[in-house]
Each structure stands twice: as structure tokens, then as C-alpha cells.
Protein backbone atom coordinates (compact mmCIF):
# COMPACT_ATOMS: atom_id res chain seq x y z
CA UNK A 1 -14.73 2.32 1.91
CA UNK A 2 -14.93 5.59 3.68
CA UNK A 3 -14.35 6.79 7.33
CA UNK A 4 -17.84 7.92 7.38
CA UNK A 5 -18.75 3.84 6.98
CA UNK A 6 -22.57 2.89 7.83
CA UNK A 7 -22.11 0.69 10.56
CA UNK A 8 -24.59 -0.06 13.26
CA UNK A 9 -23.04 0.18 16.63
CA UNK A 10 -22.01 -2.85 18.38
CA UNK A 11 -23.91 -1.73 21.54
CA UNK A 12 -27.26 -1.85 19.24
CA UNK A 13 -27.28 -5.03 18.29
CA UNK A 14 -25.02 -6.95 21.29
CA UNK A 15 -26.12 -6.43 24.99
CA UNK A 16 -22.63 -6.08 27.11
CA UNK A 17 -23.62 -4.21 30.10
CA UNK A 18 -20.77 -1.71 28.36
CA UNK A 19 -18.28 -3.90 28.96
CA UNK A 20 -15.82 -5.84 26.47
CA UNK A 21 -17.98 -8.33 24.31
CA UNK A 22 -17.07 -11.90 24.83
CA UNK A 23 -17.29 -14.43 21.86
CA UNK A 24 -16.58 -18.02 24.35
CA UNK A 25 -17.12 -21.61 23.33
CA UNK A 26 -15.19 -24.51 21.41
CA UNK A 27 -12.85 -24.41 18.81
CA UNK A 28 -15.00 -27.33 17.53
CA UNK A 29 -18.83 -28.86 17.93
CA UNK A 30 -17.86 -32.52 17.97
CA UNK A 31 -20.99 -34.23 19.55
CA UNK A 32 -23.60 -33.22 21.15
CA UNK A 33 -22.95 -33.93 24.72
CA UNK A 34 -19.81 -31.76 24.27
CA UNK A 35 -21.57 -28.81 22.68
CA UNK A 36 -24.18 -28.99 25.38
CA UNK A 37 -21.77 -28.99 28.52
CA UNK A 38 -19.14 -26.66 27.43
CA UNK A 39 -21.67 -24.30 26.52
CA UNK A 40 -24.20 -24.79 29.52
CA UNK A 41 -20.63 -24.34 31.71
CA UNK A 42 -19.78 -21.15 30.09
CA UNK A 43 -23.38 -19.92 30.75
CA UNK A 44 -23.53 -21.31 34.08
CA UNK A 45 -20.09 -18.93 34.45
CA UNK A 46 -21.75 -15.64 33.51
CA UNK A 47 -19.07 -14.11 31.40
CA UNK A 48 -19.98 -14.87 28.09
CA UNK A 49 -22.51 -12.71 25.75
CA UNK A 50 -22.15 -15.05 22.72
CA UNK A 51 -21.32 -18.45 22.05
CA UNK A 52 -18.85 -19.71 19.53
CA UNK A 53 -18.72 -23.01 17.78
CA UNK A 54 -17.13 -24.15 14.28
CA UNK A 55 -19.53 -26.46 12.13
CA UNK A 56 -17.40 -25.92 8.94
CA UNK A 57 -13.32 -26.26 9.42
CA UNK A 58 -11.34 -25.11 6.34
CA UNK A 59 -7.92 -27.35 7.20
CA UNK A 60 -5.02 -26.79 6.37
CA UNK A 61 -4.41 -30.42 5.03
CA UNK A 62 -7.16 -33.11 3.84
CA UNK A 63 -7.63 -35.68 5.65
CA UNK A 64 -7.62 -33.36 9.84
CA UNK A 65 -11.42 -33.04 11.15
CA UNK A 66 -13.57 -30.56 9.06
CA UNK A 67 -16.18 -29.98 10.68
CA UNK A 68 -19.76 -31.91 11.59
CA UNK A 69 -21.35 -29.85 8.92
CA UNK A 70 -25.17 -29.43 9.22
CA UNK A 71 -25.14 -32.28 11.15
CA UNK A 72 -23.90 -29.77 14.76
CA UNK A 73 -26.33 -26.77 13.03
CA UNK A 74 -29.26 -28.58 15.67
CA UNK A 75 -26.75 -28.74 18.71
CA UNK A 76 -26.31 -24.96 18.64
CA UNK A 77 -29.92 -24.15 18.24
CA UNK A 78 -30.78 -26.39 21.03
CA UNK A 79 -28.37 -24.52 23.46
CA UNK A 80 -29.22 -21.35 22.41
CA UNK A 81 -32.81 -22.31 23.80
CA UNK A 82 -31.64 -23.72 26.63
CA UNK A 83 -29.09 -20.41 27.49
CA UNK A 84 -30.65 -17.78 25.96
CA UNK A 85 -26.81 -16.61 24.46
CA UNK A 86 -26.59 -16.00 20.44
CA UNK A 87 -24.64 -17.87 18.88
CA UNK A 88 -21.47 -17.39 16.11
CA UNK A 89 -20.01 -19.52 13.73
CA UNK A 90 -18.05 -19.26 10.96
CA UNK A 91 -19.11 -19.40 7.29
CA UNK A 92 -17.40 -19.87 4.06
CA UNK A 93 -19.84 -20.51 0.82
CA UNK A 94 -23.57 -19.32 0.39
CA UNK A 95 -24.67 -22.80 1.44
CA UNK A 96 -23.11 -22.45 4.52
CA UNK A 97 -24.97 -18.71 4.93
CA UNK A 98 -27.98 -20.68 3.77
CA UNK A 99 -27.99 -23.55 6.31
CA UNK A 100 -27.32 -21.07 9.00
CA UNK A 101 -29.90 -18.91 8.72
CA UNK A 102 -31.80 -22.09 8.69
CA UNK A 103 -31.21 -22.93 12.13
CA UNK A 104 -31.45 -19.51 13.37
CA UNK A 105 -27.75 -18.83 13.77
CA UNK A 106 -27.69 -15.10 15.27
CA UNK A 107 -23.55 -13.80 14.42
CA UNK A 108 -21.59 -15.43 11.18
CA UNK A 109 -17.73 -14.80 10.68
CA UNK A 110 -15.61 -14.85 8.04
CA UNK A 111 -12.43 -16.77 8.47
CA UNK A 112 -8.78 -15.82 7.89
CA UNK A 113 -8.16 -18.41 4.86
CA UNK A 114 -11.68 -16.95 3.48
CA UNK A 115 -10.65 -12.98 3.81
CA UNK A 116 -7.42 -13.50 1.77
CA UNK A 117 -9.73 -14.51 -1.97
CA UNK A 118 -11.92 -11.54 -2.64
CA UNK A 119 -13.65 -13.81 -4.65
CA UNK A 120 -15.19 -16.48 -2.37
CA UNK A 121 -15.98 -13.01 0.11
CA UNK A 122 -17.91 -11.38 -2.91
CA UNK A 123 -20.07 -14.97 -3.33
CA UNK A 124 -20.92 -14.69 0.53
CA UNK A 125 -21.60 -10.57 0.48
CA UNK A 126 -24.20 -11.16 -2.71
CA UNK A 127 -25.12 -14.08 -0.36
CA UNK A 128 -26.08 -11.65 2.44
CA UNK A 129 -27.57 -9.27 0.42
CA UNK A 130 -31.57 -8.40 2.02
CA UNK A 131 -30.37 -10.09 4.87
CA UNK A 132 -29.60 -8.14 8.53
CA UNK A 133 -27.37 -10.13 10.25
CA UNK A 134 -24.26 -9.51 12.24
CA UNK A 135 -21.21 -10.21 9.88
CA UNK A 136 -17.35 -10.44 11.74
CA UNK A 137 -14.68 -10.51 9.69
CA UNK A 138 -11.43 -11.69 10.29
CA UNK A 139 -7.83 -10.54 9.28
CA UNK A 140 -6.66 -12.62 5.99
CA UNK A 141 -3.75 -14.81 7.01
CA UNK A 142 -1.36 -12.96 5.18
CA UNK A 143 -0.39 -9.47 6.45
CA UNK A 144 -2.51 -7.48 4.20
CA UNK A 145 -4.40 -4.56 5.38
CA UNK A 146 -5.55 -3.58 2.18
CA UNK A 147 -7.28 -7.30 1.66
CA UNK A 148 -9.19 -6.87 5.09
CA UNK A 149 -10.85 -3.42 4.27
CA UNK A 150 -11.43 -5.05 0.64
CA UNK A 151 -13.74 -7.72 3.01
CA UNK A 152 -15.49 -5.18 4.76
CA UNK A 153 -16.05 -2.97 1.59
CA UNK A 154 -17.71 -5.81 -0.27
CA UNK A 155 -20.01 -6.65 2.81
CA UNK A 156 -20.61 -3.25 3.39
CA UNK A 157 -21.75 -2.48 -0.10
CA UNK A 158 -24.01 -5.48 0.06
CA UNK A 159 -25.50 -3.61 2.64
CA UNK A 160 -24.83 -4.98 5.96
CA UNK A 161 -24.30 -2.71 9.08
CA UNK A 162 -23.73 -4.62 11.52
CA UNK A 163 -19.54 -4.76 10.98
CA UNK A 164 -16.98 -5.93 13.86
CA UNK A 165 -13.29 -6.86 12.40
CA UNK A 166 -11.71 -9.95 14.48
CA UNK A 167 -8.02 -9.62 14.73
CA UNK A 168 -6.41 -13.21 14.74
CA UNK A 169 -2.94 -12.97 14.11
CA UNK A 170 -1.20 -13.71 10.72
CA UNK A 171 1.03 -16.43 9.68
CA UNK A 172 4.39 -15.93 9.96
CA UNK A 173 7.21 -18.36 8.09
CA UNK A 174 9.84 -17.56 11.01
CA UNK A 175 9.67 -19.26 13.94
CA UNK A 176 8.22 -17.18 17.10
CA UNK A 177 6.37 -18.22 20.39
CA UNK A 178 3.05 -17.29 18.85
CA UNK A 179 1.11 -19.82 16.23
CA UNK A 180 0.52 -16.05 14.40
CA UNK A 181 1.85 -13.17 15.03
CA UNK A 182 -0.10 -10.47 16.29
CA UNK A 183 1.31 -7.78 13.77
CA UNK A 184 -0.63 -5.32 16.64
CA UNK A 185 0.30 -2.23 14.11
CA UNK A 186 -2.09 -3.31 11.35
CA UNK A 187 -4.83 -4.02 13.34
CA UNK A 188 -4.33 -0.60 14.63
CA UNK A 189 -3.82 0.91 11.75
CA UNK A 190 -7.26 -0.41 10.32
CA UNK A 191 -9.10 1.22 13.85
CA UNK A 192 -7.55 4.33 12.96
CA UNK A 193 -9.26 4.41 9.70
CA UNK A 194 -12.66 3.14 10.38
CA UNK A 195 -12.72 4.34 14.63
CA UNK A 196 -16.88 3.50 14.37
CA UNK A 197 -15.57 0.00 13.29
CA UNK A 198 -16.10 -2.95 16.71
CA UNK A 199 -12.41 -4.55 16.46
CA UNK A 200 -12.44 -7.76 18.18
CA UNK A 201 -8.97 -9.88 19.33
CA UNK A 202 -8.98 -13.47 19.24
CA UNK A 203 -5.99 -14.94 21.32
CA UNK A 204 -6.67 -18.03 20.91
CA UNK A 205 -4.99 -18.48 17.14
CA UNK A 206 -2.67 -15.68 17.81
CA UNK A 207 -1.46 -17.90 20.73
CA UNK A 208 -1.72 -21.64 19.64
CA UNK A 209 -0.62 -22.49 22.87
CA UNK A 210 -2.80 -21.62 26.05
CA UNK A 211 -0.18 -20.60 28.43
CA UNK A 212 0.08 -17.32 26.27
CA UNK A 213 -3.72 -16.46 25.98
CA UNK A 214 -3.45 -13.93 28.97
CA UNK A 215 -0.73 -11.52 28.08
CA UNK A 216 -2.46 -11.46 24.80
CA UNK A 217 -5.88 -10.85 25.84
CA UNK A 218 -4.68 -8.44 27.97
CA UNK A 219 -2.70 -6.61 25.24
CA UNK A 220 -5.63 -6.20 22.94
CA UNK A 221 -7.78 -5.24 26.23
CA UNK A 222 -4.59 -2.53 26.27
CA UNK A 223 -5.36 -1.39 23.16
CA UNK A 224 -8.97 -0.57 24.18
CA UNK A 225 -10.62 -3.18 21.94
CA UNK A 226 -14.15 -3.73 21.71
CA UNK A 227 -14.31 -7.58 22.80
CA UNK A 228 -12.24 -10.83 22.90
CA UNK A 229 -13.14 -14.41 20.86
CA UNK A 230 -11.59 -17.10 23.08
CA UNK A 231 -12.25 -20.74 22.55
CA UNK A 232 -12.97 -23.17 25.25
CA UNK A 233 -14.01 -27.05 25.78
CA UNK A 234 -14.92 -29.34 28.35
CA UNK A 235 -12.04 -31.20 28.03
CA UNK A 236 -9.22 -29.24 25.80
CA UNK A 237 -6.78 -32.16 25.64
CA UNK A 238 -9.13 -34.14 24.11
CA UNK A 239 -10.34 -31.74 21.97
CA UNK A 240 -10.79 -32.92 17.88
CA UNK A 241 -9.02 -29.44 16.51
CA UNK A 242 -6.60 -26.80 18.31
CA UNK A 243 -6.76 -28.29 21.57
CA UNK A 244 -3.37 -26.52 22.82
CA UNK A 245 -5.02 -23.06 22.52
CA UNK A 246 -8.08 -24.26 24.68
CA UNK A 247 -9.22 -23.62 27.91
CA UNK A 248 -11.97 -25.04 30.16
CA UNK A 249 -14.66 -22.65 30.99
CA UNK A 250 -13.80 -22.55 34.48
CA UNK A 251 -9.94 -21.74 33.47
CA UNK A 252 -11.51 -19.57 30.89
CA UNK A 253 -13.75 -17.41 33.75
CA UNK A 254 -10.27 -17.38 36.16
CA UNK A 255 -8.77 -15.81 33.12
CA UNK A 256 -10.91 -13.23 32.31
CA UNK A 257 -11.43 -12.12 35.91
CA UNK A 258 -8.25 -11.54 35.86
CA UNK A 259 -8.34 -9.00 33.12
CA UNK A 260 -7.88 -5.10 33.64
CA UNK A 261 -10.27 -3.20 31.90
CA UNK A 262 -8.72 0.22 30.75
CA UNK A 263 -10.66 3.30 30.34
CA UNK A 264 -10.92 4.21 26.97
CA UNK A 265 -9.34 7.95 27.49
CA UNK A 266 -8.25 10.24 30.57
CA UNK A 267 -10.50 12.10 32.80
CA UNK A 268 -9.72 16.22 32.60
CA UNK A 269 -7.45 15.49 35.91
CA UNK A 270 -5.26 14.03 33.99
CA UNK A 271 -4.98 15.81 30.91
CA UNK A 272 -1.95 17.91 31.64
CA UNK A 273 0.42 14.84 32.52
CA UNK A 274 -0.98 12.76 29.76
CA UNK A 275 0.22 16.14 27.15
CA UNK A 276 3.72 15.82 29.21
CA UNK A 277 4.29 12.18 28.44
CA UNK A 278 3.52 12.36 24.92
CA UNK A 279 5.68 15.61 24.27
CA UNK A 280 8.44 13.51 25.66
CA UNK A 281 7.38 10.38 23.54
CA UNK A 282 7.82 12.88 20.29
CA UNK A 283 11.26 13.82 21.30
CA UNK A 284 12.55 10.02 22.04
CA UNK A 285 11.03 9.62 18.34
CA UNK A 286 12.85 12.21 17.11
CA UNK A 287 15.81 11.23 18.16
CA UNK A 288 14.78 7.58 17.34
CA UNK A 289 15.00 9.09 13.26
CA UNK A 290 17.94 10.75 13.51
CA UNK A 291 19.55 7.24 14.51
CA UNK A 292 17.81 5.84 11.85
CA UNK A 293 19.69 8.59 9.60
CA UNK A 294 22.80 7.86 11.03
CA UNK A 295 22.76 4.15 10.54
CA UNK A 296 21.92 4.72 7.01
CA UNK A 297 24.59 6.94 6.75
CA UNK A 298 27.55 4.20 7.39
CA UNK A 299 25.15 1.76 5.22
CA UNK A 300 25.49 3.84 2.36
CA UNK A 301 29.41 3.91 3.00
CA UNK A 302 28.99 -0.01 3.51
CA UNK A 303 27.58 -0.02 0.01
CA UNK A 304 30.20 2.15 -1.55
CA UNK A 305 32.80 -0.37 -0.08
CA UNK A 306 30.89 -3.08 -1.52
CA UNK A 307 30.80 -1.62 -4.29
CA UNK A 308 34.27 -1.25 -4.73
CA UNK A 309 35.30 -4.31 -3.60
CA UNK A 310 32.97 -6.27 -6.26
CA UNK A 311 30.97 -7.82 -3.51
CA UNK A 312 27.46 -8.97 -2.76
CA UNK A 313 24.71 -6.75 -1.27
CA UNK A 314 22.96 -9.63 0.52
CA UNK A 315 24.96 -10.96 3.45
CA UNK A 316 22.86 -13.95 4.89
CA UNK A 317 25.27 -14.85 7.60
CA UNK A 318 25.64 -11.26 8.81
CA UNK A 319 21.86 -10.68 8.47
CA UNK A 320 21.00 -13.87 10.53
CA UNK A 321 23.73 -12.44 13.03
CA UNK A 322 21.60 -9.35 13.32
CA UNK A 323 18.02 -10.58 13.50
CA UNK A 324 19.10 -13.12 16.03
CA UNK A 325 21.49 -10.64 18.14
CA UNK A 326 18.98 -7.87 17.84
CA UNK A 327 16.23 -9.82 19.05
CA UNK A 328 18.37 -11.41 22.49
CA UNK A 329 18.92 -7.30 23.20
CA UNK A 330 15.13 -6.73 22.78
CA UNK A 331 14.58 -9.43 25.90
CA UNK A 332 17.43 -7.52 28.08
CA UNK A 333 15.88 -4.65 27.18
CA UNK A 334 12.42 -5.83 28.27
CA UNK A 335 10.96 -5.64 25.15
CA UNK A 336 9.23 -7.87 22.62
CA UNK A 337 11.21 -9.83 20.87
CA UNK A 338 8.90 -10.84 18.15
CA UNK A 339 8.71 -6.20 17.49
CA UNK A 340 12.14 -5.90 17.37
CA UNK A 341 12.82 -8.49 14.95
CA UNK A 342 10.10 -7.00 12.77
CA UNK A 343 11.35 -3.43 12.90
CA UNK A 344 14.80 -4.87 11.72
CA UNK A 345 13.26 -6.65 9.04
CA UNK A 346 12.18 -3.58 7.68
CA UNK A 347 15.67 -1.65 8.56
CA UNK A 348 17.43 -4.05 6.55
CA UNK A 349 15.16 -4.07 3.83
CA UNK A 350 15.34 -0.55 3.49
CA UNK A 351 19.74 -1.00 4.15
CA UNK A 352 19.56 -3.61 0.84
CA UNK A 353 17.50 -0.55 -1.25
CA UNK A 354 20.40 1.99 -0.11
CA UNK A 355 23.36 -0.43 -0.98
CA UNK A 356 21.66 -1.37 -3.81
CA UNK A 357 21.10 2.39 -5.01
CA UNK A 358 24.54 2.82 -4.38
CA UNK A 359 25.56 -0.50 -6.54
CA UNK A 360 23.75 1.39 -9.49
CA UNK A 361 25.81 4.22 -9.08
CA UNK A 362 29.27 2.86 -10.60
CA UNK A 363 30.50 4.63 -13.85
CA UNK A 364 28.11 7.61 -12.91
């Protein structure tokens, strides 16, 4: 996969009125009076350019609602006459691709447990082959860039253009206030790669809860992304699957009118300032490294000590001091907690390689 990727552009084959595309409907389609009045709502609302609806749920667990299966495939396709919107849903096998294209489903995604086995993506790109069709593709639920460009590639290669990435957050074994963490610097990383590349956020699984699906919308709306996924049902409480991370489609429109749309770059006016602020932003990074190189500095005297002292590299009390205590400065500090505690993860993986270097060193 190139820079220079084939991709149609979103505008070409989604109708936004150049604003941010929104993907809106329930987590689940449980029956079809619930299908037809959270999605006639959403319509009624204005806000929403596609409709979203899972048919197939891969579960975690046996035995927690997967899906209606085929059985919900005539619930969409008789909103989508009644509304006029397109509709999504996500697909996992060629049958599913099959019985989709059936029913005249217009968008398919690929989910997070489905990005993460190149495998079972290959089986759905030779599935798609011949066959022009929207294709969003979400972020595998490990943190693996390399395993959502391998996605695209294979789609790509089976020759469809029409390409958005969905960023949803990956799974996280610490404890944090999000159901995934948002990891923002690898979906950012994978827009700086492929720029022609739609990149939609989806706050509802980075969130799992709903109180938190604003400040995350709003980041990714920060970070100029092309659209936002958000999933909402009549009645969220009651909903069959994720019901924490819903919203009605009236709380849903509130929310998004809420939203501040950034401009994608600064007018001429503003060029001057905006070269000021980021010459000062590369001397606070400078001095950021030579921090850096001065903490490493007494942790390669920690290790010599160590060392000498015929004791352990790994520390897990101390290290559980500092991931906790860092993370309580971050919040004085105004700043994300869930960052900061990922920076230090890496700082103290990187510490462990420098004691451990210096471990090596005895009898040299």
C-alpha cells in the first residue's frame, strides 16, 4: 500500500453538504418496530447521511445476543425506502457480503475483531472482488497499525475504491474511563500516510459509557476527521447490546449541534501566528528530549547501582508508584490522564532496556 492509494473520494460517493459524514442508528436491529422508529426519528432529525444497524454481532462470549441475522436484512431495506438514507452494516464472512448485497445494503464495515485475522479479511476482499461498494474498515482491537493498513491493502488490491478507515478505540487490559482507548496517535499516524484516506471516529465503543461520547466526538472533530459513527436507539436502556454507549436520537441531534466544526487549515491572515506557535512548540520539544536524556542519564546510574548491588531490574511496586503518581500529576496538570500513563509506559520500557544494557555490562 502506497501513498498514491486509488481511492475514490468520500465526497463522490456520500452526499454531506461538505460537512462531517454521520454514520447514526442502533447498536443493534432487534425487531422491527425498533428499527423502524429509531431510524424514522433520526431521519425525522435531519442530521444523519447514513444509517447504521448490526444484523451480525461477533460477541465476545457465547451465549450474549448475536445478531437477528438475515432475518433484520428486510427491516433495513424497508427504511431505507421509507427515508431515502443508505444504509451500513457490518460484515464478517462472504455469506454475510452475499446476503447484503441481496437486500440492497449500500455501505459494509469491517469490524475490529475481523481486522485483527488477515485471513477472514482476505475471504471477504476475494468476496468483493467485481463488486463497487463502499467498504469501512475498522481499527483491529489490538493496537496494531501495521494490521489495519494490511486490511485496507487486501481490499484495495481486490479493487475497491471506495476506502474510509473507522477509528474505534482499542482494548486496553488496564483499567481507564474509556471501554477502549482512543490510542489518538495511531489513528493519526495512519492519516499521515494515506491523507486521501476518509478516517471516520466512532465514540461510541471508544466510550462504552454515554456520558463521554461528547468530549470524544469532539476530539476526533479536533483532529479534522472526515465523519463520526455514533449509535443510537429508541430506548437505550433497554437496548439488547451496548446500551450504556447509546443515545436517543433526540439526545443524539442535542449532541451533535453542539459540536464545533474546525476548519481544516488557516486562512493567509493567520499564517504568521500559526508559524510563531509552532516554532515555540519545537523548542518546548526540544527541551522535552533533553529531559528525556537527563532522566536516562540517572537511570543508567540506577542500573549500575543495581547492578552492583545484585538486584532486580523490574521494580513492580516502584513502577505501580509511578504510573499511578504520574497519572494524578497529569489531572493537576490538566492533562489526560489516560496520555500520560501511556507515554510512561513507554519511558519505562525504554528505562528496563537501559538498566538492562547496563546489567550485561558486568565483567566487561
Amino acid at each position: 500500500m502506497s501513498a498514491t492509494l486509488d481511492i475514490v473520494p468520500m465526497q463522490d460517493w456520500i452526499n454531506t453538504g461538505g460537512k462531517p459524514l454521520i454514520i447514526a442508528g442502533p447498536c443493534s436491529a432487534e425487531t422491527e418496530e425498533q428499527v423502524y422508529e429509531t431510524v424514522t426519528q433520526i431521519a425525522r432529525a435531519g442530521y444523519a447521511h447514513v444509517i447504521r444497524a448490526g444484523v451480525w454481532k461477533p460477541r465476545t462470549r457465547p451465549g450474549s445476543f448475536e445478531g437477528m441475522g438475515e432475518a433484520a436484512l428486510p427491516w433495513l431495506q424497508a427504511v431505507k425506502k421509507e427515508t431515502g438514507l443508505p444504509i451500513a452494516i457490518e460484515v464478517a464472512t462472504p455469506e454475510h457480503i452475499e446476503l447484503a448485497l441481496k437486500y440492497g445494503i449500500d455501505i459494509l464495515w469491517i469490524g475490529a475483531r475481523t481486522t485483527v485475522n488477515p485471513f477472514n479479511v482476505q475471504d471477504i476482499a476475494d468476496a468483493l472482488k467485481g463488486v463497487d461498494i463502499p467498504v469501512l474498515v475498522k481499527n483491529p482491537v489490538n493496537p496494531d497499525l501495521a494490521l489495519w493498513i494490511g486490511a485496507l491493502e487486501r481490499l484495495q488490491n481486490s479493487g475497491i475504491k471506495k476506502l474510509a478507515a473507522i477509528h474505534r478505540g482499542f482494548s486496553n487490559m488496564q483499567e481507564t474511563r474509556y471501554r477502549n482507548s482512543p490510542y489518538w496517535q495511531i489513528a493519526i499516524e495512519l492519516k499521515t500516510q494515506f491523507p486521501q484516506l476518509p478516517l471516520i471516529g466512532d465514540p461510541s465503543h471508544m466510550a462504552g459509557k454515554r456520558e463521554y461520547l461528547f468530549e470524544l466526538a469532539q476530539r476526533a472533530l479536533d483532529l479534522n476527521y472526515d465523519g463520526l459513527i455514533i449509535e443510537s436507539h429508541r430506548d437505550p436502556d433497554k437496548a439488547w447490546s451496548d446500551a450504556a454507549q447509546q443515545l436517543t436520537p433526540v439526545a443524539l441531534g442535542e449532541m451533535l449541534h453542539e459540536l464545533h466544526i474546525r476548519r481544516p487549515s488557516y486562512g493567509a491572515d493567520y499564517q504568521s501566528e500559526l508559524e510563531r506557535m509552532r516554532a515555540k512548540i519545537d523548542n518546548l520539544d526540544r527541551e522535552l528530549m533533553e529531559v528525556l536524556a537527563a532522566r536516562m542519564a540517572v537511570v543508567e546510574k540506577l542500573g549500575e547501582y543495581k547492578r552492583d548491588n545484585n538486584v532486580a531490574v523490574l521494580q513492580l511496586d516502584r513502577w505501580k508508584q509511578v504510573y499511578t503518581s504520574r497519572a494524578d500529576w497529569a489531572r493537576r496538570l490538566n492533562l489526560y490522564p489516560e496520555t500520560v500513563e501511556e507515554l510512561f509506559k513507554l519511558i519505562h520500557m525504554e528505562s528496563i532496556r537501559k538498566q538492562t544494557e547496563v546489567m550485561n555490562q558486568v565483567g566487561a
